[in-house]
PDB file of N, CA and C in Angstrom:
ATOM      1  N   UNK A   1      29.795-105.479  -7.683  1.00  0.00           N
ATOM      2  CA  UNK A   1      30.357-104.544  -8.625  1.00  0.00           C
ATOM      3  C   UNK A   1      29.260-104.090  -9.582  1.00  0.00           C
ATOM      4  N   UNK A   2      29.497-102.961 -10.031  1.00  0.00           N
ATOM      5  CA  UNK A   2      28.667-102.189 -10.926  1.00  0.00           C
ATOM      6  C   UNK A   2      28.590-102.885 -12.286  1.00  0.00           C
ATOM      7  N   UNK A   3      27.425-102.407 -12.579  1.00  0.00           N
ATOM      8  CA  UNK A   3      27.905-103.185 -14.568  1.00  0.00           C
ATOM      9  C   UNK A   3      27.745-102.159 -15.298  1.00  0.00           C
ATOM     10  N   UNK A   4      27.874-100.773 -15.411  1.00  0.00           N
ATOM     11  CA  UNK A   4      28.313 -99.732 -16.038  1.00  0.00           C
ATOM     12  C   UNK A   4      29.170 -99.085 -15.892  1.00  0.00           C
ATOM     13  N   UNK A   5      29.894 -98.313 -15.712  1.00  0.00           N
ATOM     14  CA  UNK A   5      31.058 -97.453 -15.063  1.00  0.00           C
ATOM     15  C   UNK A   5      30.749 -95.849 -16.085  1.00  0.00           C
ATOM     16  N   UNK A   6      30.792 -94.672 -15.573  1.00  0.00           N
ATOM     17  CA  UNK A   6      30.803 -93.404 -16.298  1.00  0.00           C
ATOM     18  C   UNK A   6      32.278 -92.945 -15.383  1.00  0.00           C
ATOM     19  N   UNK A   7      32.839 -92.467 -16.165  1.00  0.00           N
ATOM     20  CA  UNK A   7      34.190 -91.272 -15.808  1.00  0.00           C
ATOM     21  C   UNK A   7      34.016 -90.113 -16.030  1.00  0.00           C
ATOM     22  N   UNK A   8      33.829 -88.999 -15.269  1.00  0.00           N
ATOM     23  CA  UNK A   8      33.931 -87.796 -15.425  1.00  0.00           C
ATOM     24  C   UNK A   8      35.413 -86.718 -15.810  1.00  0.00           C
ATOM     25  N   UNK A   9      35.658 -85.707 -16.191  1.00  0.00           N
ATOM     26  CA  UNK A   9      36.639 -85.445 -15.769  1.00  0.00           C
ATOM     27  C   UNK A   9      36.540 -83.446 -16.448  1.00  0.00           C
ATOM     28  N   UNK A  10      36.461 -82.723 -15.626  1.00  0.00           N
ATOM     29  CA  UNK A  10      36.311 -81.237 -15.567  1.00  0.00           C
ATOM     30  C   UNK A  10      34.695 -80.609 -15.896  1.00  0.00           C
ATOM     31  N   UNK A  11      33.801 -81.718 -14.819  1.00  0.00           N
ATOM     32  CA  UNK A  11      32.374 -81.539 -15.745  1.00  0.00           C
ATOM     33  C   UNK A  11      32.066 -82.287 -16.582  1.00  0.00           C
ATOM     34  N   UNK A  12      32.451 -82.876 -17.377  1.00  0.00           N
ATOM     35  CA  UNK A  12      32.130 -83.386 -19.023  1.00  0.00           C
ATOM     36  C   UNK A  12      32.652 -84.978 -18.508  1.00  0.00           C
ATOM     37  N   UNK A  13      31.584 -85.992 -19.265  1.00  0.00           N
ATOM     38  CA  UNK A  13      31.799 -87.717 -19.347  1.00  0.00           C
ATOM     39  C   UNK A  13      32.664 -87.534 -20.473  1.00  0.00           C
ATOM     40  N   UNK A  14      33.638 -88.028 -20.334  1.00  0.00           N
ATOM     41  CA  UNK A  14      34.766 -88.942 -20.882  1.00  0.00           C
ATOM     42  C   UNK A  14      34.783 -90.323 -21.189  1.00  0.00           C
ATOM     43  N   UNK A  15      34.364 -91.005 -20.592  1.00  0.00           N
ATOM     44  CA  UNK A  15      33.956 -92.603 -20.884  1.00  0.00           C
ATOM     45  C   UNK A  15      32.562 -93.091 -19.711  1.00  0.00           C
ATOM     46  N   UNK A  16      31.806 -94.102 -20.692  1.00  0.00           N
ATOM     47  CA  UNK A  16      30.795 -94.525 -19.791  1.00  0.00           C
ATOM     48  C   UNK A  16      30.667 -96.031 -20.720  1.00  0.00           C
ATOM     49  N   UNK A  17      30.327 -96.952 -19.753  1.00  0.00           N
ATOM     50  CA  UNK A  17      30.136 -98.626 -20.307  1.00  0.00           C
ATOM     51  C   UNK A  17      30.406 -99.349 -19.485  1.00  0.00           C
ATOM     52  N   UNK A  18      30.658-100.903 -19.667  1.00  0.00           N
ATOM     53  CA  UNK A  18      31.079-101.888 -18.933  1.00  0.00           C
ATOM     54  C   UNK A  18      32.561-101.842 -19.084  1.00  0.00           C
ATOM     55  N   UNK A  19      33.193-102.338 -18.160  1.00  0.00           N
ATOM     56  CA  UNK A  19      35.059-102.403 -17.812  1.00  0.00           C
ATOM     57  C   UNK A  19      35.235-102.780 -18.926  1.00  0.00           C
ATOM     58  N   UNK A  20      34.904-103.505 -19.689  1.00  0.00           N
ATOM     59  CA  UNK A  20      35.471-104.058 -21.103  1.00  0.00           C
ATOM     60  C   UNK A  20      35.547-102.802 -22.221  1.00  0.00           C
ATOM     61  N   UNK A  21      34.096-102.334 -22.111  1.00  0.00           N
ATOM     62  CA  UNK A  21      33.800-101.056 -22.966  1.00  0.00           C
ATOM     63  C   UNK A  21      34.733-100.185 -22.899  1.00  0.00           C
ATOM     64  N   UNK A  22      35.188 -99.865 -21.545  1.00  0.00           N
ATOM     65  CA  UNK A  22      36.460 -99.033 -21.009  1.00  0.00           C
ATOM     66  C   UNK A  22      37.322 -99.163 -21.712  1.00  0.00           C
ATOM     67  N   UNK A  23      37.896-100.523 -20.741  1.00  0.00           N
ATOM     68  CA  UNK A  23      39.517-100.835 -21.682  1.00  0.00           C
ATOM     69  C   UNK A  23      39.431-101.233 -23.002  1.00  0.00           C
ATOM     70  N   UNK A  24      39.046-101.033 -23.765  1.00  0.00           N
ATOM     71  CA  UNK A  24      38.249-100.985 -25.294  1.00  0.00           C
ATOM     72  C   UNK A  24      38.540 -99.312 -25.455  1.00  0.00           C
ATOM     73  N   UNK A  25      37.736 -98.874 -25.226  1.00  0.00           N
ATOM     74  CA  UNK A  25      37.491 -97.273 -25.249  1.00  0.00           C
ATOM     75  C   UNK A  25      39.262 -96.722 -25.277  1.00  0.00           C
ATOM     76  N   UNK A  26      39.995 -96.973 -24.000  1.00  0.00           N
ATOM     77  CA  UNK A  26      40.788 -96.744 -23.548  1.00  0.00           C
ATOM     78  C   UNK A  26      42.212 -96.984 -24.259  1.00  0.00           C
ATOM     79  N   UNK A  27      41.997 -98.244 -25.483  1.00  0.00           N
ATOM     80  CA  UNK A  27      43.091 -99.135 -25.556  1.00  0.00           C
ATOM     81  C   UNK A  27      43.794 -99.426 -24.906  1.00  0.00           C
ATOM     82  N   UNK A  28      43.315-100.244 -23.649  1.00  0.00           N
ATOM     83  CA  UNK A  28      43.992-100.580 -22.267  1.00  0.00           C
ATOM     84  C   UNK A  28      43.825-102.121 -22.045  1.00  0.00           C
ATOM     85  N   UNK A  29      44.345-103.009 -22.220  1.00  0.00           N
ATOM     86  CA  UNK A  29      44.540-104.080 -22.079  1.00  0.00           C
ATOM     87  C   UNK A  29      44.771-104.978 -20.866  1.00  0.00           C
ATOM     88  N   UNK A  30      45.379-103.966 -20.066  1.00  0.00           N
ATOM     89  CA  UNK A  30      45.593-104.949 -18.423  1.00  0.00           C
ATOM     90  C   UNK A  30      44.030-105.327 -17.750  1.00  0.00           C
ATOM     91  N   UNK A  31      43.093-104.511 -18.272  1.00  0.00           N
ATOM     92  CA  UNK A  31      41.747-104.583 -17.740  1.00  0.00           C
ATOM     93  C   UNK A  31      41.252-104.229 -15.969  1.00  0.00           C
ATOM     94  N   UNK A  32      42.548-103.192 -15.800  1.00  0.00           N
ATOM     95  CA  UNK A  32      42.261-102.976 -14.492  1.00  0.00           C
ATOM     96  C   UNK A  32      41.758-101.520 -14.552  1.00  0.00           C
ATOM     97  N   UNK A  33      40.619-101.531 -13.912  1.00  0.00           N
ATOM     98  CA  UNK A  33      39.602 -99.788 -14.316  1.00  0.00           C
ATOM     99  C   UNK A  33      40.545 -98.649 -13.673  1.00  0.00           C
ATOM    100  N   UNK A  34      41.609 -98.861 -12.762  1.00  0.00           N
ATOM    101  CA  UNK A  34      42.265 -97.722 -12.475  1.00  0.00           C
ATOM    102  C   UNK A  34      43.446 -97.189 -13.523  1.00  0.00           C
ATOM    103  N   UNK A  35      44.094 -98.279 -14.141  1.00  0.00           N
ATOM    104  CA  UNK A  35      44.747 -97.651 -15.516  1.00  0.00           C
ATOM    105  C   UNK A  35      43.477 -97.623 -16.692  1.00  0.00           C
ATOM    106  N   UNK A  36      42.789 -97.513 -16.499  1.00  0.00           N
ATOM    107  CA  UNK A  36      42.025 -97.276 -17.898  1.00  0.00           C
ATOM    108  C   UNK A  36      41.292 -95.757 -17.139  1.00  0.00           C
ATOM    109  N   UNK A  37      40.965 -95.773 -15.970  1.00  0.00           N
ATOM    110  CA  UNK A  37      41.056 -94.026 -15.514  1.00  0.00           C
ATOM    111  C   UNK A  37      41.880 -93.180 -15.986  1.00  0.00           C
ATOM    112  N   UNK A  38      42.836 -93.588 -15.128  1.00  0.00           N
ATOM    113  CA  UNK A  38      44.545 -92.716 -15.737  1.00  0.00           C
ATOM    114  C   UNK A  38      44.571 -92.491 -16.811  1.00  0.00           C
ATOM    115  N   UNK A  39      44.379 -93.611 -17.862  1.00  0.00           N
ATOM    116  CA  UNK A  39      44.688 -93.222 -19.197  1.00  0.00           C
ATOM    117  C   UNK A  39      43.547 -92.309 -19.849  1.00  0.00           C
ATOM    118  N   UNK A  40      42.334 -92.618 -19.438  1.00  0.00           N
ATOM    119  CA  UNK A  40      41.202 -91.527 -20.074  1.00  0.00           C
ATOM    120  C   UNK A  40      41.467 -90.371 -19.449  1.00  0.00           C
ATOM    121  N   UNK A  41      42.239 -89.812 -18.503  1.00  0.00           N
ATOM    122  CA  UNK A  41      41.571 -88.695 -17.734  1.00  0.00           C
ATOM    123  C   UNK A  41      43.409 -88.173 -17.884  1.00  0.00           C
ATOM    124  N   UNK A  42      44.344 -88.658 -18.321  1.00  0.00           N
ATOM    125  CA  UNK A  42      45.791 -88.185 -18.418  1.00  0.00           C
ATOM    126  C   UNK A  42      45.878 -87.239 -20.105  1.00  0.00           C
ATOM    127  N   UNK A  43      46.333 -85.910 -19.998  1.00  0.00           N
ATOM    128  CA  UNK A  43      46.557 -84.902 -20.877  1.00  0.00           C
ATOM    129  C   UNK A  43      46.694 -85.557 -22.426  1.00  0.00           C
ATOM    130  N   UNK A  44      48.329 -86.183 -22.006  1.00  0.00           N
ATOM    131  CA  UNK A  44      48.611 -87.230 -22.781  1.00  0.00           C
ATOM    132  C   UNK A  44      47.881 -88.591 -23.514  1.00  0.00           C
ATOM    133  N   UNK A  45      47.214 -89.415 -22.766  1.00  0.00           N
ATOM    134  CA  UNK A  45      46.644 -90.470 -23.047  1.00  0.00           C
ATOM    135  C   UNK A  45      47.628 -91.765 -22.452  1.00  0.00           C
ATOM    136  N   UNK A  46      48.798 -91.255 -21.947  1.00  0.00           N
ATOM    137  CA  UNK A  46      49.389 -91.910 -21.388  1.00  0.00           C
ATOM    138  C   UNK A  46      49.197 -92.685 -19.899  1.00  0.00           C
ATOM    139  N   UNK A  47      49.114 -93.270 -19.389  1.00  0.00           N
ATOM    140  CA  UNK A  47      49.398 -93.914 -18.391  1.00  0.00           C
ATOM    141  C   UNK A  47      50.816 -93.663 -17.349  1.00  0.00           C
ATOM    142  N   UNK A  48      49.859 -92.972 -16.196  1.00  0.00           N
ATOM    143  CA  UNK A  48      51.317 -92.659 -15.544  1.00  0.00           C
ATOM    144  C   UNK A  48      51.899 -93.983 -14.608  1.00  0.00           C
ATOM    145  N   UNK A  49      52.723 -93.293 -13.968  1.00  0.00           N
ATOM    146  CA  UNK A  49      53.437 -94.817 -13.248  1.00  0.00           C
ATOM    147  C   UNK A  49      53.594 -94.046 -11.913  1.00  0.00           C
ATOM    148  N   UNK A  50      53.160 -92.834 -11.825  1.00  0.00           N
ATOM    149  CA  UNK A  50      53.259 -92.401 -10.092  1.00  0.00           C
ATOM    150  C   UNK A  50      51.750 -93.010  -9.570  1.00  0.00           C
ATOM    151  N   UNK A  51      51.703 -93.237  -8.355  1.00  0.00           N
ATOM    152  CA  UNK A  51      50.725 -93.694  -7.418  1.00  0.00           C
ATOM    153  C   UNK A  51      50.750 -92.339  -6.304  1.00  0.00           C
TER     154      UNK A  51
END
């Protein structure tokens, strides 16, 4: 596994750091990098629940 992570989202970084930095960044607590995607890259800031 990587020890940085960057998220893009329309061109432009949105988040870049370690998974912690993320779900930190994110206020995401489950610590799983695919809801801390969702939530950086969702209109809202919400977390969706469709897959």
């Amino acid at each position: 596994m990587c020890h940085r992570v960057g998220t893009t989202q329309k061109g432009k970084m949105i988040g870049v750091g370690t998974a912690e930095q993320l779900c930190s960044q994110a206020e995401h607590q489950h610590g799983a990098l695919e809801g801390v995607f969702l939530k950086l890259t969702s209109p809202s800031g919400e977390e969706s629940d469709q897959h």
